[in-house]
C-alpha atoms as a PDB file:
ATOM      1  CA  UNK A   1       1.558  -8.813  15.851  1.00  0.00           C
ATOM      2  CA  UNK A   2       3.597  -6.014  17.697  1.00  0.00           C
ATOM      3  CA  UNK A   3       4.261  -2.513  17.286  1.00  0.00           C
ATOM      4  CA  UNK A   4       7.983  -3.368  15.856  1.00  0.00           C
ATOM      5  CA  UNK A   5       6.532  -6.028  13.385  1.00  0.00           C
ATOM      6  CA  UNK A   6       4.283  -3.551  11.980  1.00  0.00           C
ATOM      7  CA  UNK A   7       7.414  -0.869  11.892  1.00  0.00           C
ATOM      8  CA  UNK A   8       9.129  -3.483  10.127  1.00  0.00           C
ATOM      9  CA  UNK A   9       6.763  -4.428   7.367  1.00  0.00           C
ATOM     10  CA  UNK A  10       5.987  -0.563   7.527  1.00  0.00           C
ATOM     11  CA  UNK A  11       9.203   0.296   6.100  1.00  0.00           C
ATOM     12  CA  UNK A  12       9.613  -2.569   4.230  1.00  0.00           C
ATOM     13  CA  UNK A  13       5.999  -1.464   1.843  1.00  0.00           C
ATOM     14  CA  UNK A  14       7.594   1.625   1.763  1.00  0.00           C
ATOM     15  CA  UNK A  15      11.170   0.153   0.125  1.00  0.00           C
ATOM     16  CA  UNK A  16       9.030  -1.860  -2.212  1.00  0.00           C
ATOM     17  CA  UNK A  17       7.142   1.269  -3.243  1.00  0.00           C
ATOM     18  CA  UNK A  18      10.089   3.197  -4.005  1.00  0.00           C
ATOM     19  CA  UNK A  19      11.248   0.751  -5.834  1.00  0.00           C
ATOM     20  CA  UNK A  20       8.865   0.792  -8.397  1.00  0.00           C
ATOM     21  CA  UNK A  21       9.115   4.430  -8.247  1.00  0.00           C
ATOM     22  CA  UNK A  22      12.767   4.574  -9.794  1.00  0.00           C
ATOM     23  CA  UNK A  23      11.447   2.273 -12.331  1.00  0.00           C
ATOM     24  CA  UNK A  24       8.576   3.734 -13.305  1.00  0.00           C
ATOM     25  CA  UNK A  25       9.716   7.276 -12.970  1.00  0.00           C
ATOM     26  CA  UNK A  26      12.305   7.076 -15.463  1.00  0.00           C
ATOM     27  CA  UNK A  27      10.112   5.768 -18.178  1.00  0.00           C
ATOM     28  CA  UNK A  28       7.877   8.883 -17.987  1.00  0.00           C
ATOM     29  CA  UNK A  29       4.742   9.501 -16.631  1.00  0.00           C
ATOM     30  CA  UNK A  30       2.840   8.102 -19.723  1.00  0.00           C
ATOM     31  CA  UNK A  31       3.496   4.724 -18.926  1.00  0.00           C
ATOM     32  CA  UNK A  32       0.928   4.670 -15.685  1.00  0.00           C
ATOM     33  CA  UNK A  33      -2.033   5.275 -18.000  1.00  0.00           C
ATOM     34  CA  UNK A  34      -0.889   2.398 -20.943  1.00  0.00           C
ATOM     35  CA  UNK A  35      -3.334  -0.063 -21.439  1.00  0.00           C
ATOM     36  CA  UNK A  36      -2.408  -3.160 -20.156  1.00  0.00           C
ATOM     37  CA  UNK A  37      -4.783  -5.870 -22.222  1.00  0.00           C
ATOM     38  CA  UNK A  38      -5.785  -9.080 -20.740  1.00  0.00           C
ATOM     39  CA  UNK A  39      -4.167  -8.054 -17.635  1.00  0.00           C
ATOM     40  CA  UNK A  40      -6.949  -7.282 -15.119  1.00  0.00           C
ATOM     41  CA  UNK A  41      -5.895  -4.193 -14.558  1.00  0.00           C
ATOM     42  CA  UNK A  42      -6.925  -1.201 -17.234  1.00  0.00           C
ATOM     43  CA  UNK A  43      -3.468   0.422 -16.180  1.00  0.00           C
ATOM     44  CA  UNK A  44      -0.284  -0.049 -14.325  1.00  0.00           C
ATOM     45  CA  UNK A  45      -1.828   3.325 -12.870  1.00  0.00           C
ATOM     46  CA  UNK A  46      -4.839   1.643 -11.264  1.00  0.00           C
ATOM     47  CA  UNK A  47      -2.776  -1.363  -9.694  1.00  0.00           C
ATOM     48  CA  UNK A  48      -1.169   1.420  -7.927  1.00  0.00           C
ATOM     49  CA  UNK A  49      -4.003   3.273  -6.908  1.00  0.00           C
ATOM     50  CA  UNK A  50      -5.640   0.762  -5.842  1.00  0.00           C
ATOM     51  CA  UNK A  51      -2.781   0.158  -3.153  1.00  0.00           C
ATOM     52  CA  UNK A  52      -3.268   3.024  -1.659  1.00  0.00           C
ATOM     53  CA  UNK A  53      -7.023   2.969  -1.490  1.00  0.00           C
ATOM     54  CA  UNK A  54      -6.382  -0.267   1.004  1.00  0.00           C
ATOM     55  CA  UNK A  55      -4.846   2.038   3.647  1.00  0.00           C
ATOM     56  CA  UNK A  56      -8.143   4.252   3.232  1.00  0.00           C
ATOM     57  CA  UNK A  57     -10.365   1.789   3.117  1.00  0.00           C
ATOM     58  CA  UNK A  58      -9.085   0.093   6.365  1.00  0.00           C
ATOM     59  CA  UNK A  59      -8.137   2.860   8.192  1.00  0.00           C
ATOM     60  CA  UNK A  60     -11.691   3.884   7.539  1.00  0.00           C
ATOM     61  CA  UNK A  61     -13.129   0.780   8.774  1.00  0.00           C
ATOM     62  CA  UNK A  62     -10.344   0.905  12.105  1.00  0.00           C
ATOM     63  CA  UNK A  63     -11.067   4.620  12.795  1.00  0.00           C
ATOM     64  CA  UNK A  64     -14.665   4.973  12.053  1.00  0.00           C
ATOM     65  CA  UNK A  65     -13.772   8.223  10.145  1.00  0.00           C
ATOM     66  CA  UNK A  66     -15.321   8.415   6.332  1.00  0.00           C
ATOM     67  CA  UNK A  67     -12.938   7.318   3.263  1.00  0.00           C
ATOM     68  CA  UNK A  68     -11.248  10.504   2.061  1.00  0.00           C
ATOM     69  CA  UNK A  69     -11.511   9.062  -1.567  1.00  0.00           C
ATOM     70  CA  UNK A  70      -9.768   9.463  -4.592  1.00  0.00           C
ATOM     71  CA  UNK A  71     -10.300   9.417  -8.169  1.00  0.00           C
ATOM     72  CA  UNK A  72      -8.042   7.073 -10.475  1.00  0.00           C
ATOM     73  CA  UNK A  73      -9.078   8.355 -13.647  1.00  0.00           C
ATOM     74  CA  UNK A  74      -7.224  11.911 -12.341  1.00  0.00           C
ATOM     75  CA  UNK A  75      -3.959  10.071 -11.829  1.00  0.00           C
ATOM     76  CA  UNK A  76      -1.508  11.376 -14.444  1.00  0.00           C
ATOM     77  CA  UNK A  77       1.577  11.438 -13.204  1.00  0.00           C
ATOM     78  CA  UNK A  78       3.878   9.334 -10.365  1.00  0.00           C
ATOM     79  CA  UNK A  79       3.715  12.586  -8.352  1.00  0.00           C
ATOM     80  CA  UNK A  80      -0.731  12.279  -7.903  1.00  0.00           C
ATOM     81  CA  UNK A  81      -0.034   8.809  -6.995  1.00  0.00           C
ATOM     82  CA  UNK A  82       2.718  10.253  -4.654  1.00  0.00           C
ATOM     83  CA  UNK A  83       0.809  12.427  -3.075  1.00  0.00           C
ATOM     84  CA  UNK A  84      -2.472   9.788  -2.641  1.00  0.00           C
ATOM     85  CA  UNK A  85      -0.210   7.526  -0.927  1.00  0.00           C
ATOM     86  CA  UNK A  86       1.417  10.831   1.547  1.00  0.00           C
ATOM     87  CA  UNK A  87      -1.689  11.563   2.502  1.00  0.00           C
ATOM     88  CA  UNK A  88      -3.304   7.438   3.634  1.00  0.00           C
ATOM     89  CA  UNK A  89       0.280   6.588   5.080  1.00  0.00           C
ATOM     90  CA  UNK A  90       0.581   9.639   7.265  1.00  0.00           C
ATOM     91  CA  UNK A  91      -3.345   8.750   8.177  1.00  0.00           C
ATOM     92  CA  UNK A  92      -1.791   5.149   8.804  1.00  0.00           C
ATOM     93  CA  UNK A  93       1.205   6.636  10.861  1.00  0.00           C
ATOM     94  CA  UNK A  94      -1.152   9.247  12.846  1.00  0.00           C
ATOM     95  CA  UNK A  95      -3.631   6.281  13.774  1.00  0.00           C
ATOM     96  CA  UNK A  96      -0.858   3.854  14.978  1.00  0.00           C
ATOM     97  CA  UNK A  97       1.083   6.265  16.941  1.00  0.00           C
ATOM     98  CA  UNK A  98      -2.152   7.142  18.798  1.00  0.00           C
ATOM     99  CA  UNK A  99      -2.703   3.744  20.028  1.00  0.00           C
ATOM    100  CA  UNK A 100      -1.102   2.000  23.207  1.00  0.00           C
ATOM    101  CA  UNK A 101       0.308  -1.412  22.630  1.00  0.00           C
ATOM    102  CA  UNK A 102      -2.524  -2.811  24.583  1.00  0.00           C
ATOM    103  CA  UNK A 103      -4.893  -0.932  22.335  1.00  0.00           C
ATOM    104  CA  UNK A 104      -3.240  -2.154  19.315  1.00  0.00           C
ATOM    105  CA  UNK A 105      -3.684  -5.513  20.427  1.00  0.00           C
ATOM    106  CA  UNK A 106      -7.204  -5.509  21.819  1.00  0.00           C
ATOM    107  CA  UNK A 107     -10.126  -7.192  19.747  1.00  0.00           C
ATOM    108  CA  UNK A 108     -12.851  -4.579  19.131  1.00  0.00           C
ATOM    109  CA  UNK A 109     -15.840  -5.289  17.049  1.00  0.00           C
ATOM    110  CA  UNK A 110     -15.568  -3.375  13.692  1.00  0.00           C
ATOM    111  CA  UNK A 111     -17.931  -3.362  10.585  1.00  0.00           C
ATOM    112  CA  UNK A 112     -17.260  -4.912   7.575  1.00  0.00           C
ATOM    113  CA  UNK A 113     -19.200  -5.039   4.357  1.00  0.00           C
ATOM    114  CA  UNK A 114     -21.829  -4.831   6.957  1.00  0.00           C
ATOM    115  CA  UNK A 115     -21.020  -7.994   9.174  1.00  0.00           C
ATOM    116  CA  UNK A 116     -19.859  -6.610  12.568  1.00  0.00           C
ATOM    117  CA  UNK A 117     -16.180  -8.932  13.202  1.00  0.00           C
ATOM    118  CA  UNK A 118     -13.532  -8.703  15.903  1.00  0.00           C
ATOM    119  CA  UNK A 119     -10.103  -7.903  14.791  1.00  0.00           C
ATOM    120  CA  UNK A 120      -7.426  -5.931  16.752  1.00  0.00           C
ATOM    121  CA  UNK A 121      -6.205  -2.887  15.643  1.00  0.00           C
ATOM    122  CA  UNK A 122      -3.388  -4.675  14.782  1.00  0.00           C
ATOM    123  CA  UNK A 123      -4.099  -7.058  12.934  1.00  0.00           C
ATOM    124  CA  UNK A 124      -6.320  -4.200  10.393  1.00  0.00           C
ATOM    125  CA  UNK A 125      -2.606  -2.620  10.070  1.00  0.00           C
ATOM    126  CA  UNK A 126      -0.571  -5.618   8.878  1.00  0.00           C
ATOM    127  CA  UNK A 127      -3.850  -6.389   6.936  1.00  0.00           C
ATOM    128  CA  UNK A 128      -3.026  -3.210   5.225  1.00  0.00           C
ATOM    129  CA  UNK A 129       0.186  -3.631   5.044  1.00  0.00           C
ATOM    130  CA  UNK A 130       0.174  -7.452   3.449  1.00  0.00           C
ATOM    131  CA  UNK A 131      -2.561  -5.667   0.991  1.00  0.00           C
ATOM    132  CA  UNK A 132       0.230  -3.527  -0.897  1.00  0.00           C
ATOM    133  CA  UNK A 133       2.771  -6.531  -0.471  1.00  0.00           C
ATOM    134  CA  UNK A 134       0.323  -8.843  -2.610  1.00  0.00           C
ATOM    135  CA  UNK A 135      -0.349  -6.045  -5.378  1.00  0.00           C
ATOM    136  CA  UNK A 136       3.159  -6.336  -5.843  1.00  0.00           C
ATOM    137  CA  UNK A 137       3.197  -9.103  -8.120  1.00  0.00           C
ATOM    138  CA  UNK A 138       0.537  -7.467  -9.756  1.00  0.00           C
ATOM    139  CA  UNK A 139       2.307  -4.156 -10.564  1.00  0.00           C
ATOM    140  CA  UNK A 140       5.640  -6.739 -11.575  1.00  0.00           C
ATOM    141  CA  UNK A 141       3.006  -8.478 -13.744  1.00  0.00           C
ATOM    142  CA  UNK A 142       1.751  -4.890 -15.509  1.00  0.00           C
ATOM    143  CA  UNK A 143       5.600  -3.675 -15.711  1.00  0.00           C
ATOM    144  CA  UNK A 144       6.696  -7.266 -17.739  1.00  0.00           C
ATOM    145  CA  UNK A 145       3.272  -7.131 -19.525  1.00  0.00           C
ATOM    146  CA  UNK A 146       4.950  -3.194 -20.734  1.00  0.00           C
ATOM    147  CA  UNK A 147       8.174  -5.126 -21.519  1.00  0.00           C
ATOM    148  CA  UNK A 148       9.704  -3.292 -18.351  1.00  0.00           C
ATOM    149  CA  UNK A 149      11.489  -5.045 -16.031  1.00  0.00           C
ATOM    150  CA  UNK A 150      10.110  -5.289 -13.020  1.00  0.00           C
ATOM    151  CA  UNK A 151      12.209  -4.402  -9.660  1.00  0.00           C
ATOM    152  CA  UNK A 152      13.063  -6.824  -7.414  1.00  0.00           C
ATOM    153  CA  UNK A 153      10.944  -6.429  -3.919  1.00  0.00           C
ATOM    154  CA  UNK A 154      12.545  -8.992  -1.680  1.00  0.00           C
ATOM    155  CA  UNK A 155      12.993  -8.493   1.731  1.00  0.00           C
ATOM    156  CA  UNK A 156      16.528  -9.222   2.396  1.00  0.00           C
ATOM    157  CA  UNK A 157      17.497  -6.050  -0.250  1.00  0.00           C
ATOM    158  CA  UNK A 158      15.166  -4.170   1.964  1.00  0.00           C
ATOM    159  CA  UNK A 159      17.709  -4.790   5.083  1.00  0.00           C
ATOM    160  CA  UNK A 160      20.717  -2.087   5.699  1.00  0.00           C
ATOM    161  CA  UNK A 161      24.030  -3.849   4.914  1.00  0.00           C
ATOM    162  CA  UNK A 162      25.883  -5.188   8.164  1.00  0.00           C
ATOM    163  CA  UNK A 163      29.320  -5.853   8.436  1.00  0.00           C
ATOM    164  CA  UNK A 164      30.357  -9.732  10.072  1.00  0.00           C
END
């Protein structure tokens, strides 16, 4: 995977993100801390946070630098969330920018869940990235479970509109 693919998917997380921000902002901050029964989630809020604790976990894992943590029970609004996921995507940014394209695409051995593996720094980044991507069914799944309807988080709307 190259630098561009990763810019791409990059921006694309970051469409689907604020998609689900102009739906759930307008219902009202309440509605991230609903129970959601049955649905494996406690709250549309922890789907969310979770999300964002993939870029810290991984860039903690790719930079060797301690989690910076976060707590999901003090998430009460889309503006903590907001500010969660500032802080791990500059961290993402800051970490890719620093790194050559040979560096980005050089195995190094990295620990994980205590087994030492090889992955290139690239490969930990779209792992991050494809992370939020597939918690976006799940955050679809919490918004119909709320009788919300969910955004739609395709690609192609994620793409600027070109004339033929």
């Amino acid at each position: 995977m190259d630098r561009a693919a990763i810019e791409e998917l990059f921006a694309f997380s970051d469409y689907c993100w604020r998609q689900h921000e102009d739906t759930i902002r307008a219902l009202g901050d309440d509605v991230l801390t609903k129970p959601v029964v049955g649905s494996g989630w406690p709250a549309l809020r922890d789907a969310l946070a979770h999300v964002n604790f993939g870029y810290d976990r991984w860039l903690s894992i790719l930079t060797g630098r301690p989690m910076t943590g976060f707590d999901v029970e003090s998430v009460r609004s889309w503006d903590d969330l907001e500010s969660y996921r500032r802080r791990e995507r500059a961290r993402f940014r800051e970490s890719l920018d620093s790194l050559s394209d040979g560096e980005l695409a050089t195995e190094r051995p990295m620990s994980i869940d205590g087994e030492t593996l090889l992955y290139s720094p690239a490969e930990i980044f779209v792992h991050a990235l494809l992370h939020e991507r597939g918690h976006d069914g799940d955050i679809s799944t919490l918004l119909y479970q709320l009788g919300i309807e969910p955004p739609v988080v395709e690609y192609r709307f994620s793409l600027p509109a070109t004339p033929n």
